[in-house]
Structures are given as C-alpha cells and as structure tokens.
N, C-alpha and C. Protein backbone atom coordinates (compact mmCIF):
# COMPACT_ATOMS: atom_id res chain seq x y z
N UNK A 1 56.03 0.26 69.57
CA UNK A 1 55.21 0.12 70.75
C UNK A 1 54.60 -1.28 70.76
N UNK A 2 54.61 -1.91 71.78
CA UNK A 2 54.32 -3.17 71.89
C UNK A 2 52.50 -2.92 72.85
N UNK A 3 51.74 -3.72 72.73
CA UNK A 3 50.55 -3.90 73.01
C UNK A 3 50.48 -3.54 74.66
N UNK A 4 51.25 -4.12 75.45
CA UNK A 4 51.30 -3.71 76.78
C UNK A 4 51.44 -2.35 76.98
N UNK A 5 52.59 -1.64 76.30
CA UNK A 5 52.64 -0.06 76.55
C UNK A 5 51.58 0.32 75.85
N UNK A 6 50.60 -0.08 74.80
CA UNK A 6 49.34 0.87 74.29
C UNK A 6 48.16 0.51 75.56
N UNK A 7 48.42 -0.53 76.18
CA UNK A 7 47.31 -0.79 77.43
C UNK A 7 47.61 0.73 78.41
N UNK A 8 48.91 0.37 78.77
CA UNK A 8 48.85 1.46 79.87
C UNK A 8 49.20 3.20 79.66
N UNK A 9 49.78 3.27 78.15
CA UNK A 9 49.34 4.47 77.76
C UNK A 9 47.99 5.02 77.60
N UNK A 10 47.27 4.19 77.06
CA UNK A 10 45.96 4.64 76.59
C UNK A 10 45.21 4.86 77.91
N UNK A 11 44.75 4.23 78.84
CA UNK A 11 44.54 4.56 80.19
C UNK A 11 44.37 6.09 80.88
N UNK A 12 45.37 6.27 79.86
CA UNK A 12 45.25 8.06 80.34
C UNK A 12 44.07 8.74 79.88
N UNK A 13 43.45 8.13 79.15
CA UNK A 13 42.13 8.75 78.41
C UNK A 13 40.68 8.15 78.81
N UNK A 14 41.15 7.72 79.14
CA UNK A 14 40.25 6.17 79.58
C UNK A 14 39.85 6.72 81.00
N UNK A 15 39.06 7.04 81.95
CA UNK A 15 38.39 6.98 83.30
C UNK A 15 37.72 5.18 83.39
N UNK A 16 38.32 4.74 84.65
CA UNK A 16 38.12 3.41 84.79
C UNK A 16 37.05 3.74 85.65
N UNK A 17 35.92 3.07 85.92
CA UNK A 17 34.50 3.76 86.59
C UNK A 17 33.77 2.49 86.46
N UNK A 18 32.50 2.52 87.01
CA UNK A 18 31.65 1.53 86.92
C UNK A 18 30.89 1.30 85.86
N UNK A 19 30.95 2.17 84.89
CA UNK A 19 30.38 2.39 83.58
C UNK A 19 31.33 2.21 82.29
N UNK A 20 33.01 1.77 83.11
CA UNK A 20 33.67 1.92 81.74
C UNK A 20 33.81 0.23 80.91
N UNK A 21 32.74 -0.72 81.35
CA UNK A 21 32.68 -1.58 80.84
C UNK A 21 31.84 -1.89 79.84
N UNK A 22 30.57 -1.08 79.89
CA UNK A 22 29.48 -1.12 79.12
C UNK A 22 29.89 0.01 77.79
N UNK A 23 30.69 0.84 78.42
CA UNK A 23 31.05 2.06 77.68
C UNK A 23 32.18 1.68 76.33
N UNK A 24 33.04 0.46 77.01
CA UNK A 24 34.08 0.07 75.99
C UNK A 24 33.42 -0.82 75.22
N UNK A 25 32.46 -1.61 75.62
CA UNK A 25 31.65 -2.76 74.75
C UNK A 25 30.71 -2.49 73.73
N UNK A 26 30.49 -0.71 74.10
CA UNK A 26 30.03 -0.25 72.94
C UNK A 26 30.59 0.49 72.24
N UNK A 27 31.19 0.96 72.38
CA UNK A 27 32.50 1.81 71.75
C UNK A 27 32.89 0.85 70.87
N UNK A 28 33.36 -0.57 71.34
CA UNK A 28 33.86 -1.61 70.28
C UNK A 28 32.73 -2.18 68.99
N UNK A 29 31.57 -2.00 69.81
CA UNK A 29 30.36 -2.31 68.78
C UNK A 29 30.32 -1.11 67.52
N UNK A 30 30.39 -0.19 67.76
CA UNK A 30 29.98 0.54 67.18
C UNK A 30 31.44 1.40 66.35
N UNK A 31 32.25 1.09 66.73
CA UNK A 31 33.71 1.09 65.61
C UNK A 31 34.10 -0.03 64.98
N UNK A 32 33.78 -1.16 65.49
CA UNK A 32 33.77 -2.28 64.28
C UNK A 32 32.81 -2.10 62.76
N UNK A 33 31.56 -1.59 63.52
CA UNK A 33 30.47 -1.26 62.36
C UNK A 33 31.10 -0.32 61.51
N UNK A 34 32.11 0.73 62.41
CA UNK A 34 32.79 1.86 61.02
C UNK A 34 33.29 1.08 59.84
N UNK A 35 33.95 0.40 60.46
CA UNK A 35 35.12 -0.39 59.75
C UNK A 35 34.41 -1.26 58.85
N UNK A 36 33.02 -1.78 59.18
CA UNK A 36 32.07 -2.42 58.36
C UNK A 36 31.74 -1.73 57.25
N UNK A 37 31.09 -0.81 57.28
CA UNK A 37 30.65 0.58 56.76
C UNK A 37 31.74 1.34 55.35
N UNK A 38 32.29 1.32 56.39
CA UNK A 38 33.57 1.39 55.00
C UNK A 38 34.38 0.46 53.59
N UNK A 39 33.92 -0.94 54.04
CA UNK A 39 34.34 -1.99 53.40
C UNK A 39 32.60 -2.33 52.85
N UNK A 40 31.82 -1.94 52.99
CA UNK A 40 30.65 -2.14 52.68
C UNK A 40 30.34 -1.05 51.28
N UNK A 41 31.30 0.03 51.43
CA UNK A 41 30.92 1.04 50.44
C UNK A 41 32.22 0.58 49.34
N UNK A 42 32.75 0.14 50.26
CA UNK A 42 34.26 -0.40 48.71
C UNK A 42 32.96 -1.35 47.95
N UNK A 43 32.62 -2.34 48.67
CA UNK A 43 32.42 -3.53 47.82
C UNK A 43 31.01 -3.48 46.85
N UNK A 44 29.87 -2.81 47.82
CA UNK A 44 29.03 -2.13 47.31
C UNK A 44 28.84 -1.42 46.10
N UNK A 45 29.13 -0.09 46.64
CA UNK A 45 28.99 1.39 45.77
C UNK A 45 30.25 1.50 45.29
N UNK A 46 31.28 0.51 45.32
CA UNK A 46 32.37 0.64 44.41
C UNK A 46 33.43 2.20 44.68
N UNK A 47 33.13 2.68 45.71
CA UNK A 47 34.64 3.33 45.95
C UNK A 47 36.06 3.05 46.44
N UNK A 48 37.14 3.44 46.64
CA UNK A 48 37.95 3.17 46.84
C UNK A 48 38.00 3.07 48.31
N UNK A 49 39.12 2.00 48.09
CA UNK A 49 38.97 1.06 49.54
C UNK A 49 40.39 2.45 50.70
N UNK A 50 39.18 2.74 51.66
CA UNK A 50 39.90 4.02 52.70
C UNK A 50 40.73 3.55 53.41
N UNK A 51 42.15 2.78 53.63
CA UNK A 51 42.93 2.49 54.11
C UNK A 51 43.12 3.05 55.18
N UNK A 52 43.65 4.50 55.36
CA UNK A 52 43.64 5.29 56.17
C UNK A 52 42.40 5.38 57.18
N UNK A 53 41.42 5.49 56.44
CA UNK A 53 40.26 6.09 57.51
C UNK A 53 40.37 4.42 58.32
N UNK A 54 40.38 2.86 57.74
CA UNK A 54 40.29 1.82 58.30
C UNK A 54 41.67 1.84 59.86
N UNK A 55 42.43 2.34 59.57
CA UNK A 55 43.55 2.35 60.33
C UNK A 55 42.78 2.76 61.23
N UNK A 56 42.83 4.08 61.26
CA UNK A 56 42.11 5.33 62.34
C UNK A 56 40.87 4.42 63.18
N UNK A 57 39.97 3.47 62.25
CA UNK A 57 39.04 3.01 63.05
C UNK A 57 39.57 1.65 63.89
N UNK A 58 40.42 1.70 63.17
CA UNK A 58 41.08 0.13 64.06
C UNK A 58 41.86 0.30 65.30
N UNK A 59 42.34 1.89 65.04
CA UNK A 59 43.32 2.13 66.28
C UNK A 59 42.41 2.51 67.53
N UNK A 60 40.66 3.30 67.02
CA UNK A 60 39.80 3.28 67.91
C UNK A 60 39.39 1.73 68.89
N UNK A 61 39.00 0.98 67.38
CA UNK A 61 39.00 -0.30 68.09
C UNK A 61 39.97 -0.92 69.34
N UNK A 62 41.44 -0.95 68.99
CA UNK A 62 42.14 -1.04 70.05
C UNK A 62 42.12 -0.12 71.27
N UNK A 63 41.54 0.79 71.29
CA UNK A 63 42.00 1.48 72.28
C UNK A 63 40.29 1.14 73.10
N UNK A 64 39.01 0.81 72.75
CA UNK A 64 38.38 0.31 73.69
C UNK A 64 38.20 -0.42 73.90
N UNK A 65 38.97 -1.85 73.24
CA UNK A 65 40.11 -3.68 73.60
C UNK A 65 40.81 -3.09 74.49
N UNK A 66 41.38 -2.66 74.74
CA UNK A 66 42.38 -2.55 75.16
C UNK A 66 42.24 -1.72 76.77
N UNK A 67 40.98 -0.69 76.51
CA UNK A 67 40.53 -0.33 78.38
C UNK A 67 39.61 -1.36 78.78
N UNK A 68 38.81 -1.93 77.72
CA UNK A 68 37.55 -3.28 78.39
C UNK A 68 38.90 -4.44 79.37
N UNK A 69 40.11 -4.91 78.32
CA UNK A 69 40.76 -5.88 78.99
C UNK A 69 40.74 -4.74 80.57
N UNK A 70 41.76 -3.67 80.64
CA UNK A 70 42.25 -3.28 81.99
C UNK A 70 41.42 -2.85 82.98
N UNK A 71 39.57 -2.55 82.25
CA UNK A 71 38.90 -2.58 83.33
C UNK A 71 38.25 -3.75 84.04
N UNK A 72 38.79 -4.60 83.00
CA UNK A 72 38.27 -6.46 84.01
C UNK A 72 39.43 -7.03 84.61
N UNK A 73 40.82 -5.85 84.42
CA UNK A 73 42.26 -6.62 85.27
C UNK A 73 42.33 -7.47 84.43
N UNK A 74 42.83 -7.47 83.25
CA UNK A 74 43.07 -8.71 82.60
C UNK A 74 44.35 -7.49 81.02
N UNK A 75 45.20 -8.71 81.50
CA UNK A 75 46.75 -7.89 80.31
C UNK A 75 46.42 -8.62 79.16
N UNK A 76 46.74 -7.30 78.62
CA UNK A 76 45.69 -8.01 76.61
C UNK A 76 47.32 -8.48 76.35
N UNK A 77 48.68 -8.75 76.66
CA UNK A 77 49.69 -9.15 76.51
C UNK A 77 49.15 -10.99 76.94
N UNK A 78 48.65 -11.06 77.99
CA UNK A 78 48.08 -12.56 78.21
C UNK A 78 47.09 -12.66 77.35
N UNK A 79 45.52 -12.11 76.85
CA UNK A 79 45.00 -12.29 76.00
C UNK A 79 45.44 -12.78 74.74
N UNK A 80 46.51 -11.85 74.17
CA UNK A 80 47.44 -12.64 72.53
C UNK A 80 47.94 -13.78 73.28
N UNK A 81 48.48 -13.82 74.05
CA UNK A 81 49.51 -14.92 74.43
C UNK A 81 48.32 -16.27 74.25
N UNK A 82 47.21 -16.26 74.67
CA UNK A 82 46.12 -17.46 75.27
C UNK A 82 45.67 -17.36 73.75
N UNK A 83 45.46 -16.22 72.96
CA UNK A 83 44.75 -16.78 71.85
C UNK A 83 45.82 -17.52 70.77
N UNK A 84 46.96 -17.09 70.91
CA UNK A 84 47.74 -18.10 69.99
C UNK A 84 48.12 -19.61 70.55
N UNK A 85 47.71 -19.67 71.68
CA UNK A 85 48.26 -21.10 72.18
C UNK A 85 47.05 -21.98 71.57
N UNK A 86 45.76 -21.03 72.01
CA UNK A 86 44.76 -21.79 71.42
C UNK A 86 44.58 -22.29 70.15
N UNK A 87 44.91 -21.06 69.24
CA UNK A 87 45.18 -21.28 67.64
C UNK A 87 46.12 -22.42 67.49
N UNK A 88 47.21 -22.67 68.07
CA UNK A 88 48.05 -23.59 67.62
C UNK A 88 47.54 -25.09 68.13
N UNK A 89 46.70 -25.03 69.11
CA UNK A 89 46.14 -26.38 69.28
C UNK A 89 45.15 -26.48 68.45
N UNK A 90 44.22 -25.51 67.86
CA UNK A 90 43.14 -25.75 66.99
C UNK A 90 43.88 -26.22 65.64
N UNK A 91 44.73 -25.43 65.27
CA UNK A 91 45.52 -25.49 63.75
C UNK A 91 46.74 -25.84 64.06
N UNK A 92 47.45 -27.61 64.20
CA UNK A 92 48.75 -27.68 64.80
C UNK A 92 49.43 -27.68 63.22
N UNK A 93 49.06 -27.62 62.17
CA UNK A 93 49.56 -27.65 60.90
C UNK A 93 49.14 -26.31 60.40
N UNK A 94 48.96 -25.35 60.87
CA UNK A 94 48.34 -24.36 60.27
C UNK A 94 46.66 -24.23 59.86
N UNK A 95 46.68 -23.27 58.90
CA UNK A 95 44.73 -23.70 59.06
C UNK A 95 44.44 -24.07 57.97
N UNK A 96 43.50 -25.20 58.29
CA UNK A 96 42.66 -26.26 57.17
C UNK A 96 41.26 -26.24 57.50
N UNK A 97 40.34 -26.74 56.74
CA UNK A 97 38.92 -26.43 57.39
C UNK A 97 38.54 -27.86 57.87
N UNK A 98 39.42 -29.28 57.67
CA UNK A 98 39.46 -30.25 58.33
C UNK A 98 39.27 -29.50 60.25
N UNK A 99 40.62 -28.53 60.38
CA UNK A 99 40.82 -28.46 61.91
C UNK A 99 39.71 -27.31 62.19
N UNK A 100 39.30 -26.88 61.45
CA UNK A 100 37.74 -25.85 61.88
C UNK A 100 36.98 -26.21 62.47
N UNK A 101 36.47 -27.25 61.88
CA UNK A 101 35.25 -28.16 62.11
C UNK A 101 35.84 -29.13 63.22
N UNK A 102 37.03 -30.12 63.13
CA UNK A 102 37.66 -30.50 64.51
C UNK A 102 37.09 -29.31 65.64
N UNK A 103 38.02 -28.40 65.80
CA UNK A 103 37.72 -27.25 67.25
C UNK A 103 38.69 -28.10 67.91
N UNK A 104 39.96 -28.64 67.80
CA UNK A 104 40.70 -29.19 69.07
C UNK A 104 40.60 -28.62 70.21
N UNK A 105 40.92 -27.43 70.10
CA UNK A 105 40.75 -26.83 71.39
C UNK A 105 39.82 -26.98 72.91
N UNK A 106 38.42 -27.53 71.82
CA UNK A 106 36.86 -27.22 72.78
C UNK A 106 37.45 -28.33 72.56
N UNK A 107 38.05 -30.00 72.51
CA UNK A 107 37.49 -30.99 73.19
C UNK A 107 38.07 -31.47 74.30
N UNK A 108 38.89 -30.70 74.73
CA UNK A 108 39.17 -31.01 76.33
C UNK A 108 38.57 -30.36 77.57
C-alpha cells in the first residue's frame, strides 16, 4: 500500500466536519506522546523496547497525518514529494551539521 491509498482508505473512518481539524491535531499530539511514553520507559525504567505497541502507535499517527492533510485538501503523496525536494536542497551531499546550520532551503 502506497501512502495515497492509506489517505483515501482511511477516510472511511474519518468524518470530514468542521471539527475534524482540531480533532486530527490532537489526535496527532497526543499519539506522538504514546510513542514518547513508551521510549521513555525503555530508556528510563529500563524495559524492553515495545516494537509492536510503537508500530500500532505510529499507524495511529498516520492515520490522523493523513485525515489533517485531506481535511485541508492537500495529498500527503505531494507532502513526501515537497519534503524530500526540500531535504535534498538542505542536504545536497547528504546530512552534515555544516548543512543544518546552513538551512539552504530558508535562504531563498
């Protein structure tokens, strides 16, 4: 499955509404923190690092990326596309912390 078919599959779960923007922006806030949460108790309290449960929260993550892009009309297929063009003008050699601190990108 390529990123475009998880946009417009997922949709089916998704009610697009006047509320489903605030709704995905927190949805994303607050499943990133899982994913925090969990890597916080590996490194922390020393348990084993939940692979699985990280998946599960990542696939949440995508799926309210992924209704925020289609409720602003915007194809998260152009989103990757714009963030790697950007990456490759920021890092035209790959990444160094010379081109970090550059930002090619921001100086045009």
């Amino acid at each position: 499955m390529n990123v475009g078919e998880f946009q417009k599959i997922s949709l089916r779960t998704m009610k697009i509404d006047e509320n489903t923007i605030s709704h995905c922006s927190m949805g994303l806030a607050g499943e990133t923190g899982e994913v925090i949460d969990i890597i916080k108790k590996h490194l922390y309290y020393e348990k084993e690092l939940d692979k699985n449960h990280i998946t599960e929260e990542l696939g949440d993550i995508m799926f309210y990326l992924v209704n925020l892009a289609s409720a602003l009309d915007i194809s998260m297929v152009n989103v990757l596309e714009q963030n790697i063009e950007k990456l490759n003008k920021r890092y035209p050699e790959g990444f160094n912390k010379e081109d970090a601190i550059l930002r090619r990108d921001k100086s045009e």
